[in-house]
Protein backbone atom coordinates (compact mmCIF):
# COMPACT_ATOMS: atom_id res chain seq x y z
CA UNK A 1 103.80 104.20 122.04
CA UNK A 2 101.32 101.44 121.14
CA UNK A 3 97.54 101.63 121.74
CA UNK A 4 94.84 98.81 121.62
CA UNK A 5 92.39 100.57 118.98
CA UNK A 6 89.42 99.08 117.91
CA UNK A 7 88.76 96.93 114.29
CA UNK A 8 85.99 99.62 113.82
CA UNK A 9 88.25 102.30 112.86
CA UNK A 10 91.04 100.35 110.71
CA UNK A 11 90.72 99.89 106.82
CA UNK A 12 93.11 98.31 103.93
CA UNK A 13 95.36 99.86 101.81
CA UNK A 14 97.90 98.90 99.84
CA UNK A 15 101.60 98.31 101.30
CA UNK A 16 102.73 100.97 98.41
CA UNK A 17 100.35 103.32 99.48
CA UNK A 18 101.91 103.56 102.96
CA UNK A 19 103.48 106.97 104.65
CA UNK A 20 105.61 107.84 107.58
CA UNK A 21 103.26 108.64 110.52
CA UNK A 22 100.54 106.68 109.24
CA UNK A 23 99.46 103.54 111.85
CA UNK A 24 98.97 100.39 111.32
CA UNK A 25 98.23 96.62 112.63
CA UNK A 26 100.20 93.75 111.92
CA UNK A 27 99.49 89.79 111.39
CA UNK A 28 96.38 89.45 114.15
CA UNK A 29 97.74 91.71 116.69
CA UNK A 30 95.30 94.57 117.95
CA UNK A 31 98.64 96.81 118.60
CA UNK A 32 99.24 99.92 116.41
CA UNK A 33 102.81 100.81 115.21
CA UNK A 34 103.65 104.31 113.42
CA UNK A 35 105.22 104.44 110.46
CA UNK A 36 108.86 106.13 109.91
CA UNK A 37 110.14 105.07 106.83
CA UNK A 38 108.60 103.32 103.76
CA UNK A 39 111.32 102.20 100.91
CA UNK A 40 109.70 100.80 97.48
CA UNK A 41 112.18 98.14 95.52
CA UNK A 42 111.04 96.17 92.33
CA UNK A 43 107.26 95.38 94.03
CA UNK A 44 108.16 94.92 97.56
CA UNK A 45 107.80 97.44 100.23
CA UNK A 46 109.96 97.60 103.45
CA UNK A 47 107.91 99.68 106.22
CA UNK A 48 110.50 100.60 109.41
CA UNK A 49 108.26 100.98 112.55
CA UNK A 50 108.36 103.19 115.97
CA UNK A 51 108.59 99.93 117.22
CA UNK A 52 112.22 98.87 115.71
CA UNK A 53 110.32 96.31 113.46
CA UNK A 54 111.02 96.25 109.76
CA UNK A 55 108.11 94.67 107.75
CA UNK A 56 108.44 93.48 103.93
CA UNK A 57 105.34 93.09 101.85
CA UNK A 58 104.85 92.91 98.09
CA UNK A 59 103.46 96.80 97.32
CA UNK A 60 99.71 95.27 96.13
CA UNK A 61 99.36 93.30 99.66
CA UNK A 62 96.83 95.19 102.11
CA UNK A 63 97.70 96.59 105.26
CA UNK A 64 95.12 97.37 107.77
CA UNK A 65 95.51 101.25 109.00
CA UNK A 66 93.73 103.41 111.41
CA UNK A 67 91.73 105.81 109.60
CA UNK A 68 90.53 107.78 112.84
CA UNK A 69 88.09 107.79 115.64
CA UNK A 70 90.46 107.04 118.38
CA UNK A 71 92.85 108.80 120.72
């Protein structure tokens, strides 16, 4: 389920760094999506959402997470 959460409690990490379960934001959009499944291939990262979506990034790139703070 998405949830409006507030900048406040997001940081940056890098796309390689991501986990399953672990939320983040995408482009400018204030919606969360959970991670299910993160694959690593020769410096990109594919991240599969709750939300069907399937994201690419090179594995440096930073993706802003929720840390915690909100319910």
């Amino acid at each position: 389920m998405s949830a409006e959460i507030p900048e406040t409690v997001t940081e940056h990490v890098r796309a390689d760094a991501l986990t399953p379960g672990r939320t983040i934001f995408v482009l400018t959009s204030t919606w969360a999506e959970t991670v299910e499944r993160v694959e690593v291939l020769d410096g990109y990262v594919n991240v599969y959402t709750d939300q069907t979506s399937c994201y690419q990034w090179q594995a440096h790139e930073p993706i802003r997470t929720l840390t915690g703070g909100a319910s």
